[in-house]
PDB file of N, CA and C in Angstrom:
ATOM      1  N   UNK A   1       0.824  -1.188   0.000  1.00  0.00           N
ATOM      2  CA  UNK A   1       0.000   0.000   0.000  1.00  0.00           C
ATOM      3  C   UNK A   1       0.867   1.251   0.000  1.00  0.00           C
ATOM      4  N   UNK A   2       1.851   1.067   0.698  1.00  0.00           N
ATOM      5  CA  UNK A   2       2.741   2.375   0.782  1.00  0.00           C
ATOM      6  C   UNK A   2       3.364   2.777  -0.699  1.00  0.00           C
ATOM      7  N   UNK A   3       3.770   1.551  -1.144  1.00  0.00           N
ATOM      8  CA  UNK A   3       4.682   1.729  -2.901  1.00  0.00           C
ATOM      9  C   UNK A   3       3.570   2.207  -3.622  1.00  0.00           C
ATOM     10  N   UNK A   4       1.921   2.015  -3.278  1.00  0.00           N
ATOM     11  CA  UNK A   4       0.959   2.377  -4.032  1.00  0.00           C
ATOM     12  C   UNK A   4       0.934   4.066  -4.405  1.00  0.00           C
ATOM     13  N   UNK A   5       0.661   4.302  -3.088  1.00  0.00           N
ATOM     14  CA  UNK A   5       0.811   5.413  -2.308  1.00  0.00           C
ATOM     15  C   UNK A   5       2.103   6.417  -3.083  1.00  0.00           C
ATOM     16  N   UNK A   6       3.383   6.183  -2.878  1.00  0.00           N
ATOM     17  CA  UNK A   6       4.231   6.408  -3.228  1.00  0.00           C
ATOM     18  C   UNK A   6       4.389   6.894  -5.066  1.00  0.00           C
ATOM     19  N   UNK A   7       3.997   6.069  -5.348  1.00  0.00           N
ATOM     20  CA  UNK A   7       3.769   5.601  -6.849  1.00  0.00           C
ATOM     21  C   UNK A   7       2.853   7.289  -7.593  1.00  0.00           C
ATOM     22  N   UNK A   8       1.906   6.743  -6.603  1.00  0.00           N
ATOM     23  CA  UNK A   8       0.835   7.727  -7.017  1.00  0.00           C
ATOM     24  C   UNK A   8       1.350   8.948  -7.052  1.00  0.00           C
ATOM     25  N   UNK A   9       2.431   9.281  -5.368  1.00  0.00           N
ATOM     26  CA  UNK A   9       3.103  10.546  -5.647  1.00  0.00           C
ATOM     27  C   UNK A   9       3.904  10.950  -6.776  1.00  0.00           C
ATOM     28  N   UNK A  10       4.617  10.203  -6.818  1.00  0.00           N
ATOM     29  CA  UNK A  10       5.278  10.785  -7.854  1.00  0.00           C
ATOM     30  C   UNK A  10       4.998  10.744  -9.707  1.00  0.00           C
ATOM     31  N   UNK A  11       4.013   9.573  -9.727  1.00  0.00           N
ATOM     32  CA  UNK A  11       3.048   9.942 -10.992  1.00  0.00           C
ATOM     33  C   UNK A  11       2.623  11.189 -11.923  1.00  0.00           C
ATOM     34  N   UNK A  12       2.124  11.907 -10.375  1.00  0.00           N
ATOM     35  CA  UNK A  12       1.093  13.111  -9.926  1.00  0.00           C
ATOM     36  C   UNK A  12       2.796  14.484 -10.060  1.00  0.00           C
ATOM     37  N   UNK A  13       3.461  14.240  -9.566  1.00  0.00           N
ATOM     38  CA  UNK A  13       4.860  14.911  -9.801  1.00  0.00           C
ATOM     39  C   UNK A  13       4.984  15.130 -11.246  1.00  0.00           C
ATOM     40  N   UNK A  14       5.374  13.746 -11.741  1.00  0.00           N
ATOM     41  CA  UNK A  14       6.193  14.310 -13.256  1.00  0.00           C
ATOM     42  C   UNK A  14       5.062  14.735 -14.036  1.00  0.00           C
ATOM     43  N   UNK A  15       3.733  14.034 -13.656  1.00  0.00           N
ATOM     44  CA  UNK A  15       2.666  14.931 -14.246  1.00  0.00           C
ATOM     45  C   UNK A  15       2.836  16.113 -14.412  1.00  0.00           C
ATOM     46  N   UNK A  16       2.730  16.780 -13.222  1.00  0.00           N
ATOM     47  CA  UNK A  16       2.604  18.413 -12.951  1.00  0.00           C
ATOM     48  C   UNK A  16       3.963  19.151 -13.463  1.00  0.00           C
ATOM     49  N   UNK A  17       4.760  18.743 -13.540  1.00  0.00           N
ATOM     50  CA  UNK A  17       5.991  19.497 -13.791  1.00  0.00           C
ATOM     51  C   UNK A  17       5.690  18.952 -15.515  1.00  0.00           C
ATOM     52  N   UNK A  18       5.256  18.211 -16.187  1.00  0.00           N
ATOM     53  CA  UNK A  18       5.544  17.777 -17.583  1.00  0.00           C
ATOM     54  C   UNK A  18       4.848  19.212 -18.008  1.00  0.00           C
ATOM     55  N   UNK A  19       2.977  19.158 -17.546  1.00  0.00           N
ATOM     56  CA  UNK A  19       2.238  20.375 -17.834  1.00  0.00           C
ATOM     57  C   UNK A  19       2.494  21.600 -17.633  1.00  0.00           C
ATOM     58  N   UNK A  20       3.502  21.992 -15.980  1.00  0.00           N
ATOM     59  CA  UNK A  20       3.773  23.025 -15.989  1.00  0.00           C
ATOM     60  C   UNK A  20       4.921  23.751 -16.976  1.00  0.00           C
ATOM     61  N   UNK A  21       5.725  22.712 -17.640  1.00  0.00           N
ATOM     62  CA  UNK A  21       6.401  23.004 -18.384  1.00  0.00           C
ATOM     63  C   UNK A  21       6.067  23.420 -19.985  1.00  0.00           C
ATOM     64  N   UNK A  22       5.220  22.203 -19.835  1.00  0.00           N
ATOM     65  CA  UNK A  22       4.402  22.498 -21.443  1.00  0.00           C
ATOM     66  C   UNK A  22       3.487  23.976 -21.781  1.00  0.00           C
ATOM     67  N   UNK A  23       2.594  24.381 -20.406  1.00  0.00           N
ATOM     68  CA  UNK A  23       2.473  25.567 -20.670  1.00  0.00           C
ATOM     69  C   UNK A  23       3.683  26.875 -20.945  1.00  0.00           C
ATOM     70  N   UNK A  24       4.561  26.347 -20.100  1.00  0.00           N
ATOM     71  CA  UNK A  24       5.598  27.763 -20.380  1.00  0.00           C
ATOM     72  C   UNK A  24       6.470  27.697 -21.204  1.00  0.00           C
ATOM     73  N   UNK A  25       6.526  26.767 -22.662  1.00  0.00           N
ATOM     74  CA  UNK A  25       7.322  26.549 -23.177  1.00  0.00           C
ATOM     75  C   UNK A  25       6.292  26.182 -24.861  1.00  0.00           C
ATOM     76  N   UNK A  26       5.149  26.206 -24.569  1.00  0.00           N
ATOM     77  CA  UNK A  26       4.286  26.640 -25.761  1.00  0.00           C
ATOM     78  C   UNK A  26       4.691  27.430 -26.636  1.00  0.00           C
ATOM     79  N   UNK A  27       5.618  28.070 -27.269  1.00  0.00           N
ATOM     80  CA  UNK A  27       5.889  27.989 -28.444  1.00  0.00           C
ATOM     81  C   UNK A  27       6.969  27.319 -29.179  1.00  0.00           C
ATOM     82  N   UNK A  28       7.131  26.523 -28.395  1.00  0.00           N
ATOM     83  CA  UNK A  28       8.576  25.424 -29.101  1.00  0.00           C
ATOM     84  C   UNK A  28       7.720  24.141 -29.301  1.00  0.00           C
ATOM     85  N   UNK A  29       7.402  23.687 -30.870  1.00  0.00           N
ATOM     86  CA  UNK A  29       7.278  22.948 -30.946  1.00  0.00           C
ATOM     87  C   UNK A  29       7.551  21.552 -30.673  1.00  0.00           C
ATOM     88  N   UNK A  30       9.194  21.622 -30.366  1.00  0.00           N
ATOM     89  CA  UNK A  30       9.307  20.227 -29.801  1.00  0.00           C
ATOM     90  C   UNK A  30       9.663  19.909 -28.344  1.00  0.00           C
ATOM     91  N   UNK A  31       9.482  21.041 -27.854  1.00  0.00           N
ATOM     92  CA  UNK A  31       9.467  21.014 -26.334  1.00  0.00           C
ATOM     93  C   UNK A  31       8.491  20.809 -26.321  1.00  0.00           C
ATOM     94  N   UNK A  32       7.544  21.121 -26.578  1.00  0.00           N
ATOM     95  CA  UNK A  32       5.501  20.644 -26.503  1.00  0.00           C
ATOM     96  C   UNK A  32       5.619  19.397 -26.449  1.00  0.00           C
ATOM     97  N   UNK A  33       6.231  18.804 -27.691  1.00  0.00           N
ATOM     98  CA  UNK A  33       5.964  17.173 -27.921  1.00  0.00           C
ATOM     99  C   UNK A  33       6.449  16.354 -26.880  1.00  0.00           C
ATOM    100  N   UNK A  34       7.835  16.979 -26.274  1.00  0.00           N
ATOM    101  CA  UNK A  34       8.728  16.110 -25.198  1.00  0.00           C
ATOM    102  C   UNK A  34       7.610  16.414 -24.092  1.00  0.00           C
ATOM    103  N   UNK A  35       7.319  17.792 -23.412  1.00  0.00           N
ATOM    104  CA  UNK A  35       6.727  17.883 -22.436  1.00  0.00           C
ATOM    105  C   UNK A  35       5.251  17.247 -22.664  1.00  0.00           C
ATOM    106  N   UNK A  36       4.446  17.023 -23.455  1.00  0.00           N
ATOM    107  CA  UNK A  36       3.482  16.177 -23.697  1.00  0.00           C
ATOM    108  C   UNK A  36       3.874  14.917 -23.360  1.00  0.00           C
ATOM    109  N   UNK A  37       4.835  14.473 -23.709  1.00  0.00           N
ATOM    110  CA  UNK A  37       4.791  12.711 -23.651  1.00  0.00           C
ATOM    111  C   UNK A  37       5.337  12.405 -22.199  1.00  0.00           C
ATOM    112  N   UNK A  38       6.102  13.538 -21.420  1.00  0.00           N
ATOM    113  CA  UNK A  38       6.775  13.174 -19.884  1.00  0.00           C
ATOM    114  C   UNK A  38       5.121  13.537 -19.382  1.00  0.00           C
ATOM    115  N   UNK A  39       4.052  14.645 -19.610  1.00  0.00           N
ATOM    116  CA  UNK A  39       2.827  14.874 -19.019  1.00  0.00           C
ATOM    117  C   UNK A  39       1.704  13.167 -18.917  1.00  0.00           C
ATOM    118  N   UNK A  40       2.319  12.772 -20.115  1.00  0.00           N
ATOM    119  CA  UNK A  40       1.452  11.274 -20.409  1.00  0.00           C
ATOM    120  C   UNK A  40       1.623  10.530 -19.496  1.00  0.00           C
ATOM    121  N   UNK A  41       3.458  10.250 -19.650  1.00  0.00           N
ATOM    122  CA  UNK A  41       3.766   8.764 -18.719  1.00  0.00           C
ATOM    123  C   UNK A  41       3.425   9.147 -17.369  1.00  0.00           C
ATOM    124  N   UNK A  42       3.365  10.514 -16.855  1.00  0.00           N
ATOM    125  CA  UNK A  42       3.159  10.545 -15.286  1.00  0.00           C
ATOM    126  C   UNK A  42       1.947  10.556 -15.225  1.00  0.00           C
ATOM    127  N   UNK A  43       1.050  10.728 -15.806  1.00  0.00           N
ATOM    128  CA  UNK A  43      -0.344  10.376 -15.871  1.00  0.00           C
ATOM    129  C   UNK A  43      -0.678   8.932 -15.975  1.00  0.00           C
ATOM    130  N   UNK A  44       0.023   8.182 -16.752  1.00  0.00           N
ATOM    131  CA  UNK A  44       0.123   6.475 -17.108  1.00  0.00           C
ATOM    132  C   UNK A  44       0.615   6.054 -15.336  1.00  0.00           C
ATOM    133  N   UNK A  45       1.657   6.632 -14.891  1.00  0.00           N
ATOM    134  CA  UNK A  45       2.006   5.801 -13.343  1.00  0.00           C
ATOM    135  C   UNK A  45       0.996   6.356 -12.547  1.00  0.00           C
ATOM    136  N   UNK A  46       0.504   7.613 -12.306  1.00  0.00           N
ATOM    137  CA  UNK A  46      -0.491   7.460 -11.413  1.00  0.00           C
ATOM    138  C   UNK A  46      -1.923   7.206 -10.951  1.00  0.00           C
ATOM    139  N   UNK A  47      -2.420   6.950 -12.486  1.00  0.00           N
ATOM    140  CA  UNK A  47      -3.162   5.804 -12.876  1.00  0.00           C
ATOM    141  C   UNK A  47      -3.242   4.455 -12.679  1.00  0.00           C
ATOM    142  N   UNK A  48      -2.003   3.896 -13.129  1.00  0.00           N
ATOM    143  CA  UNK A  48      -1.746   2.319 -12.748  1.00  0.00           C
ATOM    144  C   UNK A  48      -1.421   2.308 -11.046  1.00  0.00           C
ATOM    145  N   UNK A  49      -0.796   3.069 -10.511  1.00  0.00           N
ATOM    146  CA  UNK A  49      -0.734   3.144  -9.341  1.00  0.00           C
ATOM    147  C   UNK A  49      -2.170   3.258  -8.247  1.00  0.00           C
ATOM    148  N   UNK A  50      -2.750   3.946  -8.761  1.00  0.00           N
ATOM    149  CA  UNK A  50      -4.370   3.864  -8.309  1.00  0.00           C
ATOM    150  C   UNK A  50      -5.098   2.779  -8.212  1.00  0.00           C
ATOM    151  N   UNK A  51      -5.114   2.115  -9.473  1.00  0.00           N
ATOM    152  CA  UNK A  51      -5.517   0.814  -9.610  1.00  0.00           C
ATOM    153  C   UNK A  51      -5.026   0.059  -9.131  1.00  0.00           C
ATOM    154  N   UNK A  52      -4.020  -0.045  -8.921  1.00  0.00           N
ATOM    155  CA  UNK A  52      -2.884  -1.121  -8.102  1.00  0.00           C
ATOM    156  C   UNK A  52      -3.372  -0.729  -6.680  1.00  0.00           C
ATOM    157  N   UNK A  53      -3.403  -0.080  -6.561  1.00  0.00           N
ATOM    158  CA  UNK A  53      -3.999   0.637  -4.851  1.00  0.00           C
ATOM    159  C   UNK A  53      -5.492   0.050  -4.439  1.00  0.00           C
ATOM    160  N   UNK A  54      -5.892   0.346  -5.078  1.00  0.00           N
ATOM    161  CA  UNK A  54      -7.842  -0.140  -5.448  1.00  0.00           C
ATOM    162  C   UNK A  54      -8.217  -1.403  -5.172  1.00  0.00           C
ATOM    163  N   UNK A  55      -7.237  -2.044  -5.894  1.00  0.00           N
ATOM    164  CA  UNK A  55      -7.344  -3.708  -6.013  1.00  0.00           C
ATOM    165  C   UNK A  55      -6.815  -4.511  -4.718  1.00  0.00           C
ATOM    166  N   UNK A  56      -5.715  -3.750  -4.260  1.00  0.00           N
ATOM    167  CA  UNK A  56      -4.985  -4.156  -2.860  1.00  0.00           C
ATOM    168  C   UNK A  56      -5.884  -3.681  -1.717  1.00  0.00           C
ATOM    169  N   UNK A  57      -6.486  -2.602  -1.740  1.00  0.00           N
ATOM    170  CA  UNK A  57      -7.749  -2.730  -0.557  1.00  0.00           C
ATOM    171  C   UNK A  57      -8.927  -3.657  -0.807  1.00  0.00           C
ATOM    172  N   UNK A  58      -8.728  -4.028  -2.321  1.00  0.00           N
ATOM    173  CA  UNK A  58     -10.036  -4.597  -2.164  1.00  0.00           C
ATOM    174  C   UNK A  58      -9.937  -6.113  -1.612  1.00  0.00           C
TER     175      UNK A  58
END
């Protein structure tokens, strides 16, 4: 539960820093694309991490 937990944090991290970056860096096209796809995968771990969490209480 804790690695769940954990997981989730930092998911929720590279999330926020992928987006906060992607907004301030909106006019570079390929900084968009990089900061889009680091915004994805931390969205992908703290997702699977949720679920992984979900299933272990259940």
């Amino acid at each position: 539960m804790i690695i769940s937990t954990i997981g989730m944090l930092i998911g929720a991290l590279v999330a926020g820093v992928g987006i906060y970056y992607l907004v301030k860096e909106k006019q570079d096209k390929e900084s968009v694309k990089i900061y889009g796809i680091i915004s994805v995968v931390g969205g992908v771990i703290f997702i699977g991490m949720l679920v992984k969490l979900i299933l272990e209480l259940l």
